[in-house]
Protein backbone atom coordinates (compact mmCIF):
# COMPACT_ATOMS: atom_id res chain seq x y z
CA UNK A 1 127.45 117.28 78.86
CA UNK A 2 127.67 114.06 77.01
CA UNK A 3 124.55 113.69 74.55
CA UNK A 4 122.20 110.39 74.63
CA UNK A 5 122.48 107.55 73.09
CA UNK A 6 120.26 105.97 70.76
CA UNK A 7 120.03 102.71 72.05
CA UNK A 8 121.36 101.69 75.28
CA UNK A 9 123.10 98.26 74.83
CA UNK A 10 124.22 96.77 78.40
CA UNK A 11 123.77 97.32 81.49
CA UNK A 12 127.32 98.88 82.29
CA UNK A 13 126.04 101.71 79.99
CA UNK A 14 122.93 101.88 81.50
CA UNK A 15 124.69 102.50 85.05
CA UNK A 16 126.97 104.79 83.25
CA UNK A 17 123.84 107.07 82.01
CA UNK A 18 121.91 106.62 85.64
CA UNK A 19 125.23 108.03 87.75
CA UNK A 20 126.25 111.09 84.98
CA UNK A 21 126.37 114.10 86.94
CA UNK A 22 125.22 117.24 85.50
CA UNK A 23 127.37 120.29 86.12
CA UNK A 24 124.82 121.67 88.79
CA UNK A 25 125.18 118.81 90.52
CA UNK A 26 129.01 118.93 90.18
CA UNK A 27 128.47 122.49 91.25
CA UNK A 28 126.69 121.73 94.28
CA UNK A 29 129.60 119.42 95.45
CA UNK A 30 132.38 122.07 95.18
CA UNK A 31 130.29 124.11 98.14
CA UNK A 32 128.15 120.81 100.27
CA UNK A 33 130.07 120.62 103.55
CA UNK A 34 130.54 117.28 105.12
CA UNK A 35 129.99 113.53 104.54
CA UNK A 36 126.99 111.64 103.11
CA UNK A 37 125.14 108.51 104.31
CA UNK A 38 123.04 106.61 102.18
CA UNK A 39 120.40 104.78 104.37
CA UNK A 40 119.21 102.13 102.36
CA UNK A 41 121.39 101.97 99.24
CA UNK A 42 120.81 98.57 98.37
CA UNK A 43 117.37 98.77 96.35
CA UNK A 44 116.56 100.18 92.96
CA UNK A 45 117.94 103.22 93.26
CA UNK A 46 120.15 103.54 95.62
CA UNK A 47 123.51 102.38 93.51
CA UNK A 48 123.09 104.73 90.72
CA UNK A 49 122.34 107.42 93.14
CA UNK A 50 125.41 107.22 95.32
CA UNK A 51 127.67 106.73 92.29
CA UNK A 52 126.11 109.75 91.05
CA UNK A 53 127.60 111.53 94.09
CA UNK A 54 130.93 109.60 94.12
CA UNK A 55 131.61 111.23 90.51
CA UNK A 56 130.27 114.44 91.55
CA UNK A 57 133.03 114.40 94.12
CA UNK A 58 135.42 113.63 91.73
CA UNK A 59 135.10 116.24 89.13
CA UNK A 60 134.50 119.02 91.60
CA UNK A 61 137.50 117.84 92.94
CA UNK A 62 136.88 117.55 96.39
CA UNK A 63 137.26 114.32 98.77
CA UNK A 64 134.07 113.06 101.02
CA UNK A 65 132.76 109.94 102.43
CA UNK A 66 130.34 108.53 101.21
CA UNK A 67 128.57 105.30 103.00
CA UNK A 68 125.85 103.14 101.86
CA UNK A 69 124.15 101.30 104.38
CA UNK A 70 121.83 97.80 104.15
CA UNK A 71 121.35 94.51 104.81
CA UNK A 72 122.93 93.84 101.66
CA UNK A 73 121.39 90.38 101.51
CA UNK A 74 122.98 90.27 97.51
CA UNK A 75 126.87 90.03 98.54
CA UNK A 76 127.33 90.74 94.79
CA UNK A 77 125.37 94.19 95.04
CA UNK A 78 127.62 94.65 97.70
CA UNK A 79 130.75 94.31 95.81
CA UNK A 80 130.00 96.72 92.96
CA UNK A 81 128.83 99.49 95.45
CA UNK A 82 132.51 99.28 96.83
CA UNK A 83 134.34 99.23 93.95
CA UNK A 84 132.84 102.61 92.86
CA UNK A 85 134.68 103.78 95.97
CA UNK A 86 131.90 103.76 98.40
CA UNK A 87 132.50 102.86 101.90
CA UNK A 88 129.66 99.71 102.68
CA UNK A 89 127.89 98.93 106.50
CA UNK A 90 125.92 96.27 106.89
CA UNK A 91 123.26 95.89 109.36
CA UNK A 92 119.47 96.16 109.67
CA UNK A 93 118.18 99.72 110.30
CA UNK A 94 115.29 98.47 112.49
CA UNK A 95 118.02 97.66 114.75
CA UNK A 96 117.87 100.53 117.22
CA UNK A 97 121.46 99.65 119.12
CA UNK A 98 122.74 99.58 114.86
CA UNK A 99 121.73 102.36 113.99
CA UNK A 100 123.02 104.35 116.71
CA UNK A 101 126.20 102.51 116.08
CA UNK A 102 126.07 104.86 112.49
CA UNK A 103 128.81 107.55 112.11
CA UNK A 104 127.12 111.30 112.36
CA UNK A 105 127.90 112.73 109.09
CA UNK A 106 126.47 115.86 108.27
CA UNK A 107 124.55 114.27 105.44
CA UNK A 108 121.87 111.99 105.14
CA UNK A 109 119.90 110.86 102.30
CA UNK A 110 117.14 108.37 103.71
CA UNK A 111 116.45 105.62 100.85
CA UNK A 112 115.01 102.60 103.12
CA UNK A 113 111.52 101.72 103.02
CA UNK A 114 108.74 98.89 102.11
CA UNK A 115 106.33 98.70 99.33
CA UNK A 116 106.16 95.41 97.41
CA UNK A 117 104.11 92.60 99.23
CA UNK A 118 103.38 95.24 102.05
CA UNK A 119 99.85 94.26 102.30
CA UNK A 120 101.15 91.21 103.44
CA UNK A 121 103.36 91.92 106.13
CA UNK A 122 101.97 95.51 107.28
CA UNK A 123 103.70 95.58 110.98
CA UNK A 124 106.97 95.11 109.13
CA UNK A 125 105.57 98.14 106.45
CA UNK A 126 104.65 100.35 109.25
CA UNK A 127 107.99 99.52 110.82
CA UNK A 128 110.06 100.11 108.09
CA UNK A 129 108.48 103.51 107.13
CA UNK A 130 107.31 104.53 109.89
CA UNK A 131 109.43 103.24 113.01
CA UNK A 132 112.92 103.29 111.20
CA UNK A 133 112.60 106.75 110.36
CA UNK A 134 111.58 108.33 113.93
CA UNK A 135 115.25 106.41 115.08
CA UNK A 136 117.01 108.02 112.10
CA UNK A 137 115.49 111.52 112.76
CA UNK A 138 116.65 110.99 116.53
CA UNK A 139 120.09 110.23 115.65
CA UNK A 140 120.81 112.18 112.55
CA UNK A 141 119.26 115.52 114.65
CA UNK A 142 122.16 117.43 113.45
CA UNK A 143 122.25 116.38 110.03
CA UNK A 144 120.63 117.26 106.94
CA UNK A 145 118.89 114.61 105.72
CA UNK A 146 116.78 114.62 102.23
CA UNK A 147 114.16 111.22 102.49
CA UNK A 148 112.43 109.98 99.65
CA UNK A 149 109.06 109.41 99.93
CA UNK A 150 105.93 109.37 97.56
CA UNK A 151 103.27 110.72 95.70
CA UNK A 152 100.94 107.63 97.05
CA UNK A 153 100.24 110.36 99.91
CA UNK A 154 98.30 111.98 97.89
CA UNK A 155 94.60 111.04 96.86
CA UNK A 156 93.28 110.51 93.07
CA UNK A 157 92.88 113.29 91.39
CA UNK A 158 90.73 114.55 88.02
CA UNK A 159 93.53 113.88 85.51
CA UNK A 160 92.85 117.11 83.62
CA UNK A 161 94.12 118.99 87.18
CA UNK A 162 97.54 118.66 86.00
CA UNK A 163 98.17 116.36 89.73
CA UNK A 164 98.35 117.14 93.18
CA UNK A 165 100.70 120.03 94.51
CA UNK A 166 102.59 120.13 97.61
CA UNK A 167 100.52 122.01 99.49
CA UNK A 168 97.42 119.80 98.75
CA UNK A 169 96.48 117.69 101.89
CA UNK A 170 97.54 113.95 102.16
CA UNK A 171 95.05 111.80 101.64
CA UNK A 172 96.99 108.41 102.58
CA UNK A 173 94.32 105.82 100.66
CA UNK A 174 95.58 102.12 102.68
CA UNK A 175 98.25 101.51 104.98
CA UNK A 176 101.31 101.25 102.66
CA UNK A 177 100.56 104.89 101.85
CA UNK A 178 99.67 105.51 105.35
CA UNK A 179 102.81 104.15 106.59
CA UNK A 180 104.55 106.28 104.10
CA UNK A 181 102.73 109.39 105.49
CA UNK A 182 104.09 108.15 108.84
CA UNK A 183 107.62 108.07 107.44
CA UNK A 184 106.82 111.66 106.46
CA UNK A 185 106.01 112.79 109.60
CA UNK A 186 108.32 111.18 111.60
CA UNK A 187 111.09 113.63 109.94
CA UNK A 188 108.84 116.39 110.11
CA UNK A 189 108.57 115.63 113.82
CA UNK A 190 112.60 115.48 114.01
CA UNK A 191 112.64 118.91 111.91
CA UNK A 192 110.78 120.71 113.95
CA UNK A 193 111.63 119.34 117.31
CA UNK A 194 115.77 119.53 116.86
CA UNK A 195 115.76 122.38 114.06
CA UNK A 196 116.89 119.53 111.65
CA UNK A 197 117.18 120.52 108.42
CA UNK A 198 114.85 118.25 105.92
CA UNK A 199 113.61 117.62 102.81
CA UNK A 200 111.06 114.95 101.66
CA UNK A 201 111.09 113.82 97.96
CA UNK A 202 108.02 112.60 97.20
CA UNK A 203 108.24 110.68 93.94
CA UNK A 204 105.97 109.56 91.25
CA UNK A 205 108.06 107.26 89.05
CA UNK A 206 111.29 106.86 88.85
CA UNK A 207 111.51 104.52 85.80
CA UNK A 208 114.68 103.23 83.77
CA UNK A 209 115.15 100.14 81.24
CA UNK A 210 114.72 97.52 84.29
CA UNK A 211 111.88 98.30 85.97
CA UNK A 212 108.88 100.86 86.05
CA UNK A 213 105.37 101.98 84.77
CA UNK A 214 106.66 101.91 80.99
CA UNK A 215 108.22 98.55 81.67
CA UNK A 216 105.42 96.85 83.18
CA UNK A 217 103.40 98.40 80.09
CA UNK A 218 106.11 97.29 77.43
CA UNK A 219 106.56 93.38 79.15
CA UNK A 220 102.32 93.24 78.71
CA UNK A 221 102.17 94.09 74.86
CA UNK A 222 105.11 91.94 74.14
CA UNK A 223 104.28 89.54 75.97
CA UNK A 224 100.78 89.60 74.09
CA UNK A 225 99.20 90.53 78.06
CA UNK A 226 95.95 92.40 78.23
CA UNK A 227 96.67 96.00 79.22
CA UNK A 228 94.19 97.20 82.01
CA UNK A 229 93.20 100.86 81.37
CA UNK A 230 90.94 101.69 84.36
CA UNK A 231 94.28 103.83 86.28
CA UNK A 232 94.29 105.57 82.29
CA UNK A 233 96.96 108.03 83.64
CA UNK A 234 100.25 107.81 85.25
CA UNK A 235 103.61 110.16 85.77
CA UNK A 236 107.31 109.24 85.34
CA UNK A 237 110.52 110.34 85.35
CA UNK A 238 114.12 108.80 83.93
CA UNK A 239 115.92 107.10 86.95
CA UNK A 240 118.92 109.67 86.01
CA UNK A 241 116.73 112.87 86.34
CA UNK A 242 115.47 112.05 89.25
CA UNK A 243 119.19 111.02 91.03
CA UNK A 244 120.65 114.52 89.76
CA UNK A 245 117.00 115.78 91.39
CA UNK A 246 117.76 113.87 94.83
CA UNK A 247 120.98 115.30 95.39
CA UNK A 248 120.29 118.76 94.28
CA UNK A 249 117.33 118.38 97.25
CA UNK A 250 120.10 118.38 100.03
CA UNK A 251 120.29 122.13 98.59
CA UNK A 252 116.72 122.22 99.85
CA UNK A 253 116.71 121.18 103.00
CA UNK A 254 115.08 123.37 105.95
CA UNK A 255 112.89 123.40 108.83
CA UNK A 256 110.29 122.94 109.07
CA UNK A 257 110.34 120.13 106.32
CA UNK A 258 110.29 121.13 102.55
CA UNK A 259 108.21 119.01 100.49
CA UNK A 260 108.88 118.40 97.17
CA UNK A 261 107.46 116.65 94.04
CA UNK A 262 109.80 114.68 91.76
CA UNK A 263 108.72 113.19 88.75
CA UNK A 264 108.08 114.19 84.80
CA UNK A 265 106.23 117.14 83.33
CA UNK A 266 103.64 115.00 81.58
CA UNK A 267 100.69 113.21 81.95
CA UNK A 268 101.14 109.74 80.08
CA UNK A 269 97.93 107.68 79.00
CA UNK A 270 98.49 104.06 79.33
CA UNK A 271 96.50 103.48 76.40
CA UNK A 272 99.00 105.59 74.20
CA UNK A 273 102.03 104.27 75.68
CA UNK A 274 100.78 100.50 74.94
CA UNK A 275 100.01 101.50 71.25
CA UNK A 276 103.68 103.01 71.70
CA UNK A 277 105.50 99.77 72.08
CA UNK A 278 103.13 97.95 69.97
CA UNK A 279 104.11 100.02 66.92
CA UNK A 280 107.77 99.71 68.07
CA UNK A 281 107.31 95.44 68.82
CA UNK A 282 105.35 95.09 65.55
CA UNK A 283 101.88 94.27 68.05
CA UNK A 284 98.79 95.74 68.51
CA UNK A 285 97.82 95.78 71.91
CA UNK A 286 94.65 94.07 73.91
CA UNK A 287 93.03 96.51 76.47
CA UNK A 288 90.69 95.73 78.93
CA UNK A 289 88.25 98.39 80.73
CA UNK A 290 88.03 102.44 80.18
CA UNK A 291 89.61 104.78 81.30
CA UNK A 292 88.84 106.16 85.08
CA UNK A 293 88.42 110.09 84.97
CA UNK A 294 91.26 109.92 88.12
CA UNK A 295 94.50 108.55 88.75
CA UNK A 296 97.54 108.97 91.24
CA UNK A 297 99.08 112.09 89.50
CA UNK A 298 101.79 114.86 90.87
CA UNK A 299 102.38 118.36 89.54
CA UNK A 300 106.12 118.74 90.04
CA UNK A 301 106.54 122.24 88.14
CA UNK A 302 108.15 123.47 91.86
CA UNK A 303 110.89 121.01 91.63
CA UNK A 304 111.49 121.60 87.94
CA UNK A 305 112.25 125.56 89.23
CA UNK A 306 113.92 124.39 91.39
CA UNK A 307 116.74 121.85 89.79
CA UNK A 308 115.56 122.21 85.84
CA UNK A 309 113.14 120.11 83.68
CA UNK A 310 114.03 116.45 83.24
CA UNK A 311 116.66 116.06 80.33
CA UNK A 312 115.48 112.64 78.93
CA UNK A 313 111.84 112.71 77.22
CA UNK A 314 109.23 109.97 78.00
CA UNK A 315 109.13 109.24 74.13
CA UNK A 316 113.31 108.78 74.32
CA UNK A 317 112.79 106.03 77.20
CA UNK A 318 109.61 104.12 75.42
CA UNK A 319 112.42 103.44 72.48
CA UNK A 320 115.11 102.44 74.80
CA UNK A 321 113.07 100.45 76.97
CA UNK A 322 111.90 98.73 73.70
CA UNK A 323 115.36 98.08 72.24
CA UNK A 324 116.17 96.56 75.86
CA UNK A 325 113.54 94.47 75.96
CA UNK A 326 113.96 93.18 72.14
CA UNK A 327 117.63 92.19 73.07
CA UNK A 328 116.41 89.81 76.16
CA UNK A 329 118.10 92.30 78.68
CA UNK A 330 117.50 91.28 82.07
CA UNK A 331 114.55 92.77 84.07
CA UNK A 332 114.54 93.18 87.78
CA UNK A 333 110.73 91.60 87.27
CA UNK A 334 109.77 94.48 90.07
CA UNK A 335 105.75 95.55 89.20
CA UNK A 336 105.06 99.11 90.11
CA UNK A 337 101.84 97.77 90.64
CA UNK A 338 100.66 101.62 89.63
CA UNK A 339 97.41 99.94 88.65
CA UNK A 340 96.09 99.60 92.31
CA UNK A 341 93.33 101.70 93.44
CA UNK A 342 92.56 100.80 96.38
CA UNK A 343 95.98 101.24 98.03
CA UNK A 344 96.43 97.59 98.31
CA UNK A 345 100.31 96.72 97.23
């Protein structure tokens, strides 16, 4: 496999590094019968994700189809998933006629959902992760389907318990997470009631040079922003780790529902990743509160059996991030918002 670059100087690169297969990945192609759908393709992950597979395909040398499916309110967005050689539907998934108008494929990785501004609009959260996925489950009952979801299901934790496990009980804190819990158990519900084969990726942060916790941390200190450090503790994991993660996970799938956590091996402090970028923008930081003794935190040593550790470091992304951000690259200006507390997005 290729090695990493030092700096990462346009975005064409940066899609280049999100969608590089690794050879289990390529590996998993040669044998994965059928099609794939990708329900939802247009957000932040999505694109990367799919193109992931599409050169996956290629260098195991087999032929599939692979669909992405959205709105796709940015025509543009549109145009670049295609000319990776993905096959594009648009429509609105909380259109029950559209989306049993959707082709049965014998793959289905479920990427659709609502988090930012969902306080504001929670019947449209709950029926975009909660509603959306019951129809999916129904129509996609002989498919295997891997769905992202996330660690928000899970309560705070003591940050020296390494984070919650999958076999610790959700503890949805507000209704985005409680939608998302929903979503969860929709497919579960689908699992067990057709024999559908499932997996649920709950994730805890994907993170790359456009958006993400170590964005939102590096925009503050350059931006000479006071960096709040009462949520002192936070996970993440490269954008690219997690895709090669997501597609392993149709590997995974079963019934009932397997659960697993996807995100880095460390524990990150907030106050260490600010100093971080300060040394690296020539800033010193300003900090506001202390540290809380718990934060949102997963333990995803199952999933790193599973698929294999992460490949790019925290400390490798902190230097890209702030080479992007000292070369004006563009931001998607997305807050993770991991702050919150209160569950409260």
């Amino acid at each position: 496999m290729i090695g990493f670059p030092e700096i990462i100087e346009n975005e064409q690169q940066l899609e280049e590094l999100l969608s590089r297969p690794t050879a289990e990945v390529v590996q998993l192609f040669k044998t994965l019968e059928g099609d794939i759908i990708f329900l939802g393709i247009a957000g932040k992950i999505g694109p990367s994700l799919a193109r992931m597979a599409k050169r996956a395909c290629d260098e195991a040398g087999v032929s599939k189809r692979l669909i992405g499916v959205s709105r796709f309110s940015n025509k543009q967005e549109k145009s670049l998933i295609e000319s990776s050689g993905i096959e594009t539907i648009a429509g609105d998934l909380l259109d029950p006629e559209f989306v049993k108008s959707l082709p049965l494929v014998e793959n289905v990785i479920f990427l659709a959902g609502m988090k930012f501004g969902s306080e504001g609009n929670l019947s449209l959260t709950w029926a975009m992760n909660s509603y959306v996925p019951a129809m999916v489950a129904e129509h996609y009952k002989n498919s295997r389907i891997s769905a992202f979801s996330t660690g928000c299901v899970y309560p705070l934790v003591l940050v020296e318990s390494g984070g919650s496990i999958e076999t610790d009980k959700p503890v949805a804190i507000g209704e985005y997470a409680q939608s998302c819990l929903g979503r969860e158990r929709m497919f579960e519900h689908g699992s067990l009631k057709y024999a559908t084969p499932v997996s649920l990726i709950r994730l805890n942060y994907s993170v790359e040079m456009r958006y993400g916790v170590l964005v939102d941390i590096a925009a503050k200190v350059k931006n000479d922003q006071i960096v709040d450090l009462t949520t002192g503790y936070f996970n993440v994991i490269w954008q690219g780790d997690m895709n090669v993660a997501s597609l392993l996970s149709l590997s995974q799938c079963s019934s009932p529902a397997h659960i697993i956590n996807v995100t880095g091996p460390e524990t990150l402090s907030v106050r260490q990743v600010a100093l971080e970028f300060g040394t690296l923008f020539g800033k010193t930081p300003t900090f506001s509160g202390e540290e809380a003794p718990t934060a949102l935190l997963s333990n995803a040593a199952y999933s790193h059996d599973l698929f294999g550790k992460p490949k790019v470091s925290p400390e490798q992304i902190i230097r890209w991030i702030a080479s992007w951000i000292e070369d004006n690259n563009r931001l998607l200006n997305k807050q993770t918002h991991f702050e919150v507390r209160d569950g409260k997005y």
